[in-house]
Protein backbone atom coordinates (compact mmCIF):
# COMPACT_ATOMS: atom_id res chain seq x y z
CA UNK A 1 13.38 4.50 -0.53
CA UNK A 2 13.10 5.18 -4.43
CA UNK A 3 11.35 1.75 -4.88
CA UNK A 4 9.22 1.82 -1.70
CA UNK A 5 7.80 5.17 -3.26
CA UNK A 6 7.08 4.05 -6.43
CA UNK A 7 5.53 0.31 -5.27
CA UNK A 8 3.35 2.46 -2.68
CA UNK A 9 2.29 5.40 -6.10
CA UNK A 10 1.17 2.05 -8.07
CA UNK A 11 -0.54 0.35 -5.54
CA UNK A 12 -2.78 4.30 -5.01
CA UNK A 13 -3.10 3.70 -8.85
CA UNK A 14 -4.62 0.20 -8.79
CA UNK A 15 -6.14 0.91 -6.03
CA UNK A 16 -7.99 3.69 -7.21
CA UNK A 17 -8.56 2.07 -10.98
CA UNK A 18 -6.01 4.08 -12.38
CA UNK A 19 -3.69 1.20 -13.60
CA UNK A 20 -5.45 -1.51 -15.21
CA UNK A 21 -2.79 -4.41 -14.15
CA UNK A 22 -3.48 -8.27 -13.67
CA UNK A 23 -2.80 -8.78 -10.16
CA UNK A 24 -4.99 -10.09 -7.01
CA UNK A 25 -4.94 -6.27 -5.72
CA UNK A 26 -7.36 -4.15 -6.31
CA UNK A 27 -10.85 -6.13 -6.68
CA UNK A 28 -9.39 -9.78 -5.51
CA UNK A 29 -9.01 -11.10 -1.69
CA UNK A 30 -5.94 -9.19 -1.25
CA UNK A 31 -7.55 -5.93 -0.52
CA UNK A 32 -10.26 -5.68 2.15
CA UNK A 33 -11.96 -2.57 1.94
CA UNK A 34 -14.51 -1.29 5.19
CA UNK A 35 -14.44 -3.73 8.47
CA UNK A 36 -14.09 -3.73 11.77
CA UNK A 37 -10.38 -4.69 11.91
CA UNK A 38 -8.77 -1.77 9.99
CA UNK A 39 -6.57 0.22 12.01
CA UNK A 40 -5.76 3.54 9.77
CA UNK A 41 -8.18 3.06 6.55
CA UNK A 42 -10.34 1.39 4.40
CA UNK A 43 -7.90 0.08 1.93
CA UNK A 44 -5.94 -2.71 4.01
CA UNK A 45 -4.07 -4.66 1.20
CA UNK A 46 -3.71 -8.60 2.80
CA UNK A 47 -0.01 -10.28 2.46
CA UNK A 48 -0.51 -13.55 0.35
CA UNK A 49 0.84 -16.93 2.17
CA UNK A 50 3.00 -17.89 -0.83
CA UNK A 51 2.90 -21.83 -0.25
CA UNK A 52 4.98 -23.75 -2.49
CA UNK A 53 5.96 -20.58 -4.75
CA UNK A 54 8.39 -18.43 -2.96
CA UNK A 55 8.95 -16.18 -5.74
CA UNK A 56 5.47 -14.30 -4.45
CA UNK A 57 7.12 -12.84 -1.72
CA UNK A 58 8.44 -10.24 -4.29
CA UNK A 59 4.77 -9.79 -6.08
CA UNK A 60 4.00 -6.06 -5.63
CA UNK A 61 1.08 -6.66 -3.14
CA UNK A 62 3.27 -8.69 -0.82
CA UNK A 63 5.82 -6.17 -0.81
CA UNK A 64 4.12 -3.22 -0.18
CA UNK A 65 1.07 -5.02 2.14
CA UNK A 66 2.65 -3.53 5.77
CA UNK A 67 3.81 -0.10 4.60
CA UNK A 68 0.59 0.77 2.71
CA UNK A 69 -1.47 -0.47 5.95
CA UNK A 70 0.29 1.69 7.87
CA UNK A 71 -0.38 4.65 5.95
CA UNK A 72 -1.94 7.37 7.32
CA UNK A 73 -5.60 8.00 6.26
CA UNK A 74 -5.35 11.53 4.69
CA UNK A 75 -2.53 9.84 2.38
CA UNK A 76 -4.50 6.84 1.03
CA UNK A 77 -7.53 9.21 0.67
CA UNK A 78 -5.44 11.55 -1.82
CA UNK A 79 -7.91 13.11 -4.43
CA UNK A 80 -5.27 12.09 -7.50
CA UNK A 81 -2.24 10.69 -8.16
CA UNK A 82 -0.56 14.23 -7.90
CA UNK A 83 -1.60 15.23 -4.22
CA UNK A 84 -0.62 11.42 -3.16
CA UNK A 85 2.62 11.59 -4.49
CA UNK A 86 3.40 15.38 -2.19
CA UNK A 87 1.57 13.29 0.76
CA UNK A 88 3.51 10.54 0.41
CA UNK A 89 6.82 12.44 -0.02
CA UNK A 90 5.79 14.70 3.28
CA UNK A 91 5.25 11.55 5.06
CA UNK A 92 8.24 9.71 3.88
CA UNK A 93 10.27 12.99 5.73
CA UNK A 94 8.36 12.76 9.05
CA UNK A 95 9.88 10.96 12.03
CA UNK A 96 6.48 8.99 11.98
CA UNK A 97 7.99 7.28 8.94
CA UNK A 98 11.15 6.13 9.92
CA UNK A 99 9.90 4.65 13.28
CA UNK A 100 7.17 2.95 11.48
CA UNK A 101 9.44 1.42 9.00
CA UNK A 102 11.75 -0.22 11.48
CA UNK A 103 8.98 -1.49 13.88
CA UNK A 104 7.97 -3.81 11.10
């Protein structure tokens, strides 16, 4: 749980240009932002088909790409870093989380 909250706090701080890192996140083809085919917001991150390198199954946007999609609206939306990390923790609590965690 420790590690899923703090993969899902960087990815809000790439995201949101917070973090400066070198990964195909926040400007690249991994994120598609607006769209018809978004189910809860704008800021769907896309899992990368790792082809001959499985070592990028463990890159940060792979492993986050289903629980930040899932993500309710009002938490990806967070103003800063501060009110995301209370929204996330508040969701992370609800019964909404656990269910969505093991349907995946």
């Amino acid at each position: 749980m420790r590690r899923k909250r703090t993969d899902l706090i960087q990815t809000y701080k790439i995201i949101n240009g917070i973090d400066e890192v070198d990964i195909d996140m926040g400007t690249g083809r991994n994120l598609r932002q607006g769209g018809r085919n978004l189910i809860n917001h704008g800021h769907q991150i896309e899992k990368e088909i790792p082809g001959s390198n499985p070592m990028r199954n463990f890159s940060l946007p792979n492993r986050t790409a289903t629980t930040w999609n899932i993500l309710p609206s009002e938490v990806v939306r967070s103003d800063n870093v501060d009110i995301f990390k209370k929204r996330i923790d508040e969701h992370m609590r609800s019964p909404n989380w656990r269910r969505s965690i093991y349907r995946i």
